[in-house]
Each structure stands twice: as structure tokens, then as C-alpha cells.
C-alpha atoms as a PDB file:
ATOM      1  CA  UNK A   1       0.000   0.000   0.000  1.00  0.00           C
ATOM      2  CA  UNK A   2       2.173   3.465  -1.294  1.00  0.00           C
ATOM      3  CA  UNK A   3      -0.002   5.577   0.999  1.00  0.00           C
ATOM      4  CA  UNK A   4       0.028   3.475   4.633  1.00  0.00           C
ATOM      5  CA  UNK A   5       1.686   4.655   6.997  1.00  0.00           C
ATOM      6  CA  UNK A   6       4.179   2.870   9.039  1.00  0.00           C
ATOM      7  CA  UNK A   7       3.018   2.390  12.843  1.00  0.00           C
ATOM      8  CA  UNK A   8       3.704  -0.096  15.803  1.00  0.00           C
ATOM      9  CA  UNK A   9       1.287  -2.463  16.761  1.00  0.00           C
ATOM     10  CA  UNK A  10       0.859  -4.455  20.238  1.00  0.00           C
ATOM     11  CA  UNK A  11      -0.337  -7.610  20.576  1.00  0.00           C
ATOM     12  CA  UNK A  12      -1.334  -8.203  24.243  1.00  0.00           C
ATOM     13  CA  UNK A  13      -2.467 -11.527  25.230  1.00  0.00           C
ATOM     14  CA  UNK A  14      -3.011 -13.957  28.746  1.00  0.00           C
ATOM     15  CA  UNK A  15      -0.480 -12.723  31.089  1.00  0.00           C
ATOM     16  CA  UNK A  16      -0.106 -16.165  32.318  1.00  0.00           C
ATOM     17  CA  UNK A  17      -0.170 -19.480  30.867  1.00  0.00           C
ATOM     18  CA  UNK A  18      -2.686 -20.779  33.701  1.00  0.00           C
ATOM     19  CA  UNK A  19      -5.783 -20.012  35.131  1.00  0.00           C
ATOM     20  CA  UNK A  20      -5.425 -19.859  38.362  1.00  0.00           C
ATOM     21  CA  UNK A  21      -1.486 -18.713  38.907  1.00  0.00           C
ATOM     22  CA  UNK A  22      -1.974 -18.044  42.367  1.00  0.00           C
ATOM     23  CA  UNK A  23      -2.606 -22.040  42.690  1.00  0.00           C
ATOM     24  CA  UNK A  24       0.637 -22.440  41.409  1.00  0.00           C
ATOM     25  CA  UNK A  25       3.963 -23.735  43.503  1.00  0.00           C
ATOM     26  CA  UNK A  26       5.882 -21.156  41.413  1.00  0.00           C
ATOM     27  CA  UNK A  27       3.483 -18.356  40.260  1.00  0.00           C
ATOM     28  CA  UNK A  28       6.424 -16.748  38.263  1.00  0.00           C
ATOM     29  CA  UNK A  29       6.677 -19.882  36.263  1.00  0.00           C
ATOM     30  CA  UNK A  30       3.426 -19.819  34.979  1.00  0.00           C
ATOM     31  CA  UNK A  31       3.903 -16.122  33.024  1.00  0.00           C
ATOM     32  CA  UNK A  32       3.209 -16.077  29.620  1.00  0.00           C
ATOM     33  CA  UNK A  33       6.344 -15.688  27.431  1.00  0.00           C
ATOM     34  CA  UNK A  34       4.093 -14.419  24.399  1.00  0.00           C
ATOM     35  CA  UNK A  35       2.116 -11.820  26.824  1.00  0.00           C
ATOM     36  CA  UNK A  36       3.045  -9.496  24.347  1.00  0.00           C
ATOM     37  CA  UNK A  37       3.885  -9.321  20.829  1.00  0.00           C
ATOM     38  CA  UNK A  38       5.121  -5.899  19.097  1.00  0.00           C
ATOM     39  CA  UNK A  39       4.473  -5.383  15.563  1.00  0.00           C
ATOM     40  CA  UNK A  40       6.951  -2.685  14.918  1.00  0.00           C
ATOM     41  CA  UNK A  41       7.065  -2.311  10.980  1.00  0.00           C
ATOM     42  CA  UNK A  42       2.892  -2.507  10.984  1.00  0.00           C
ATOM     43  CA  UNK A  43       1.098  -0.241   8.223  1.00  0.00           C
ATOM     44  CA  UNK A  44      -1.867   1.147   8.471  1.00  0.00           C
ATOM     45  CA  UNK A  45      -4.438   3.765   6.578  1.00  0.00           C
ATOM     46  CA  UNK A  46      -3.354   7.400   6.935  1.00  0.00           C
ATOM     47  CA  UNK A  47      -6.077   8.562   8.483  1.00  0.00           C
ATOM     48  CA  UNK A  48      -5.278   6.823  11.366  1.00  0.00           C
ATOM     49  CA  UNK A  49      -2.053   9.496  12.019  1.00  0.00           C
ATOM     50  CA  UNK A  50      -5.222  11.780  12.998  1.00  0.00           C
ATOM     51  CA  UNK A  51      -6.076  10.283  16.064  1.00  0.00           C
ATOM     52  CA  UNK A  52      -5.344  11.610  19.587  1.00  0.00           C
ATOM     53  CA  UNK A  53      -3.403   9.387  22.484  1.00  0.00           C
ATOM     54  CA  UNK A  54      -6.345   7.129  23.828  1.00  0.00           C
ATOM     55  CA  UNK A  55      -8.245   6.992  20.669  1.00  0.00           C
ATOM     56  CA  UNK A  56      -9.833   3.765  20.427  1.00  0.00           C
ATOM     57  CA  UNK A  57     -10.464   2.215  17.224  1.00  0.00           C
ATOM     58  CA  UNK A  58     -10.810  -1.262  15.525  1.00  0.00           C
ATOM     59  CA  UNK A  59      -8.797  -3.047  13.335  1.00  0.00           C
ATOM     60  CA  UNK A  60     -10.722  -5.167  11.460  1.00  0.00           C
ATOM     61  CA  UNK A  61     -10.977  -9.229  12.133  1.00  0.00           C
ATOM     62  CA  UNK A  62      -8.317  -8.333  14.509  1.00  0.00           C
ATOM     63  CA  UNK A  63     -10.034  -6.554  17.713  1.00  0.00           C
ATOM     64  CA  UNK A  64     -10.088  -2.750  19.406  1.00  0.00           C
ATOM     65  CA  UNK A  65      -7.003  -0.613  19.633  1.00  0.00           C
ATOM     66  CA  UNK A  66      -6.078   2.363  21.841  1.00  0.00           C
ATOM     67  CA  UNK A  67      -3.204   5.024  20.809  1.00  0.00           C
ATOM     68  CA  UNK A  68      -0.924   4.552  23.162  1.00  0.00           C
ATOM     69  CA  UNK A  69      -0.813   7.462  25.832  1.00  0.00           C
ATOM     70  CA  UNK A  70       2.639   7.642  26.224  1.00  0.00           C
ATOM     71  CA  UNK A  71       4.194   6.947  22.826  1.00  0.00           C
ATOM     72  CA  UNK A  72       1.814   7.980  19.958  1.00  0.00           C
ATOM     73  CA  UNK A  73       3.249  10.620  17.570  1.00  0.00           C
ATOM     74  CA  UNK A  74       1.570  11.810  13.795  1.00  0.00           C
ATOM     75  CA  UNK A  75       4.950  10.084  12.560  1.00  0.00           C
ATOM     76  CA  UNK A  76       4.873   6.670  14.370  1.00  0.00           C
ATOM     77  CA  UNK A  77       1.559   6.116  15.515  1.00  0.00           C
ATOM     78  CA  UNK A  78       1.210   3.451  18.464  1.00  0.00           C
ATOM     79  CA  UNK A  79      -1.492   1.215  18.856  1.00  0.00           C
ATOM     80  CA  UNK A  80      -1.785  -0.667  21.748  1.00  0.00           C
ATOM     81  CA  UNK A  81      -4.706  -3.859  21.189  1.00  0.00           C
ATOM     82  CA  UNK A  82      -7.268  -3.835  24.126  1.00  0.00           C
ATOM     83  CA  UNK A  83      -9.597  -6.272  23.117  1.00  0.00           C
ATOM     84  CA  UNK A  84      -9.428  -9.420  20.789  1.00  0.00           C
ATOM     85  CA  UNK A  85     -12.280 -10.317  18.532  1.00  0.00           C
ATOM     86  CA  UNK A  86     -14.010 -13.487  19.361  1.00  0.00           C
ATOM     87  CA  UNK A  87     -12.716 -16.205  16.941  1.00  0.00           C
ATOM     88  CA  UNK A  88     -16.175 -19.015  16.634  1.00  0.00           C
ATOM     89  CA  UNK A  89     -14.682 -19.943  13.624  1.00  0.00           C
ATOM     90  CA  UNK A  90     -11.554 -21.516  15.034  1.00  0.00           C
ATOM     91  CA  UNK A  91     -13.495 -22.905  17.905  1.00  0.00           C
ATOM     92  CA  UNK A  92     -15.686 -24.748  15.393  1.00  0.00           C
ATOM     93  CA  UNK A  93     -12.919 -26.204  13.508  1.00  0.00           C
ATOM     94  CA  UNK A  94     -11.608 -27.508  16.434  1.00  0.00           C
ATOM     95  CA  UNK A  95     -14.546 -29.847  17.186  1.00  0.00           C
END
């Protein structure tokens, strides 16, 4: 795409690999190694280089995004992923 515009993208997930950590011998053992993936060469329509920090917006099939407070700039926007789409389709296929 000539006119995106390069951004940084990150992918939160389940901070730990358990659900119920706290049940855990070693709670520090259960943390998730991919709690966070960063998508740093990410592009994305222009129009998004008009948003404010906080901005909340979704990225579609892929779930809601905030500018990130501290970070965002015009020139490398920020997007930090708050909320994950529900995924039925995978769910199914797994049956």
C-alpha cells in the first residue's frame, strides 16, 4: 500500500499461561512468554495518524485498539490492542 503509513502495533495476550497462577507452587513460572507481541514495521491507513493518544479504534478481524498514551506521535503512531475479537470460527474447527 504506497499511501500506509508505518506504525507499531501491540499484541497483548493472557499474562499467564494458567488459570489460576496463584494455585501455582511457582506463580512466576506460569507467566506467559508471548504476553506481548510488538508489531513494529505494521502499516496502516493514513487517516489513522489523525487520532489523539487514547483513541480507540478497531482493526478489522483483529479486535479494538487504543493510541498509546505515552508513545503515539503523527509520525509513528502506536497502537496498543485492548480487546481481541471473538474467533467461533476456530473454535468450530476444532470440534
Amino acid at each position: 500500500m504506497p499511501h500506509a503509513v508505518n506504525a507499531e502495533v501491540r499484541l497483548y495476550d493472557r499474562l499467564f499461561s494458567v488459570p489460576n497462577p496463584d494455585r501455582e507452587d511457582d506463580w512466576k513460572a506460569s507467566l506467559n512468554p508471548d504476553s506481548m507481541e510488538v508489531i513494529g514495521d505494521a502499516r496502516v491507513e493514513p487517516s489513522l495518524r489523525d487520532l489523539a493518544p487514547e483513541d480507540k479504534v478497531q482493526f478489522e478481524r483483529l479486535g479494538y485498539f487504543c493510541a498509546d498514551r505515552m508513545d503515539w506521535s503523527p509520525e509513528k503512531p502506536v497502537f496498543n490492542r485492548a480487546v481481541t475479537l471473538r474467533d467461533t470460527w476456530a473454535k468450530q474447527s476444532r470440534k
